[in-house]
Protein backbone atom coordinates (compact mmCIF):
# COMPACT_ATOMS: atom_id res chain seq x y z
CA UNK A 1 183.39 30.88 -56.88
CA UNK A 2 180.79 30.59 -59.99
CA UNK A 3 181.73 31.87 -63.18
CA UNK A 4 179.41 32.13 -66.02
CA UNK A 5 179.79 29.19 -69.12
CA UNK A 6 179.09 32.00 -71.58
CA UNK A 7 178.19 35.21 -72.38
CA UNK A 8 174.70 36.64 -71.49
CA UNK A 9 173.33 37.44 -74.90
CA UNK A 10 171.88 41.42 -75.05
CA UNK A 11 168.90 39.91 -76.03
CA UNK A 12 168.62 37.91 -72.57
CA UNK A 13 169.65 40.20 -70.68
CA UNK A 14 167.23 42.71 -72.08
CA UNK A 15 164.25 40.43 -71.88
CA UNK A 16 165.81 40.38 -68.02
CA UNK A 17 165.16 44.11 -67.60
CA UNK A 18 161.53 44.32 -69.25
CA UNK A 19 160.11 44.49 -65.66
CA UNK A 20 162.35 47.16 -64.63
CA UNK A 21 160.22 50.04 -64.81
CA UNK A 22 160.55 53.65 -63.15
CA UNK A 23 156.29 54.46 -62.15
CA UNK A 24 154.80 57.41 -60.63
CA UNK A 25 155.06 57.21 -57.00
CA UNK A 26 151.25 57.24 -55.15
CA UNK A 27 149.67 60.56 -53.75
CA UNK A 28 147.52 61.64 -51.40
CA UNK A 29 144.99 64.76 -50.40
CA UNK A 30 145.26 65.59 -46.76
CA UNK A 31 141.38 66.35 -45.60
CA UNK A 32 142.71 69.66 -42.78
CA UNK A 33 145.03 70.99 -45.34
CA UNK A 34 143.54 69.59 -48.86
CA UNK A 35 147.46 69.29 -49.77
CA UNK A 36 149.05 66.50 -52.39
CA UNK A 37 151.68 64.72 -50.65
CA UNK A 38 152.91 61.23 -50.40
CA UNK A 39 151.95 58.95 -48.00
CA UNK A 40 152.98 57.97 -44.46
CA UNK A 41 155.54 61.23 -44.84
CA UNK A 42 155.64 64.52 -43.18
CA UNK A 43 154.66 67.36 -45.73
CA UNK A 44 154.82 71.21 -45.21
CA UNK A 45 152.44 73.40 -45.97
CA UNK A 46 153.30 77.24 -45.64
CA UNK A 47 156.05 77.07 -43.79
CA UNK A 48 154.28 74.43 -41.04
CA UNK A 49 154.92 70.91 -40.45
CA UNK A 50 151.94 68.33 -40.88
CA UNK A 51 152.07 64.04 -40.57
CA UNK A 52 148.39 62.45 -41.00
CA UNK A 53 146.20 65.29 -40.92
CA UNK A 54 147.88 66.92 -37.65
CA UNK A 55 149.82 69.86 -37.17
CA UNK A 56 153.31 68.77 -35.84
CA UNK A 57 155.46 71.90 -35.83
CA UNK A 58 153.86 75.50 -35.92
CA UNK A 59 156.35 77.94 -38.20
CA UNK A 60 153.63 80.58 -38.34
CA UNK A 61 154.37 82.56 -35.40
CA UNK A 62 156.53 85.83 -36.55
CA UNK A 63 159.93 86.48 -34.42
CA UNK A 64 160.27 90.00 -32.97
């Protein structure tokens, strides 16, 4: 098994994690419901279930 020669210097390994970056993840506006939700995911919106512009499960109905 490899084993390192020496020690990774902090300021290599630092220089390493530059790129590691959190970022905001992208949103969309549904055009039925005019909701902001993320893409290619299911979103609810008052208690109903939507996936690309389409009602998917109907919660609206009241239970006697």
């Amino acid at each position: 098994m490899a084993v390192p020669k020496r020690k990774t210097s902090k300021s290599k390994r630092d220089k390493r994690r530059t790129h590691y970056k959190a970022k905001a993840p992208t949103l969309s506006i549904c055009g039925e419901t005019g909701a902001v939700h993320r893409p290619h995911r299911a979103y609810t919106v008052d208690g109903n279930l939507y996936y690309n512009g389409k009602l998917i499960i109907d919660n609206s109905e009241e239970v006697v």
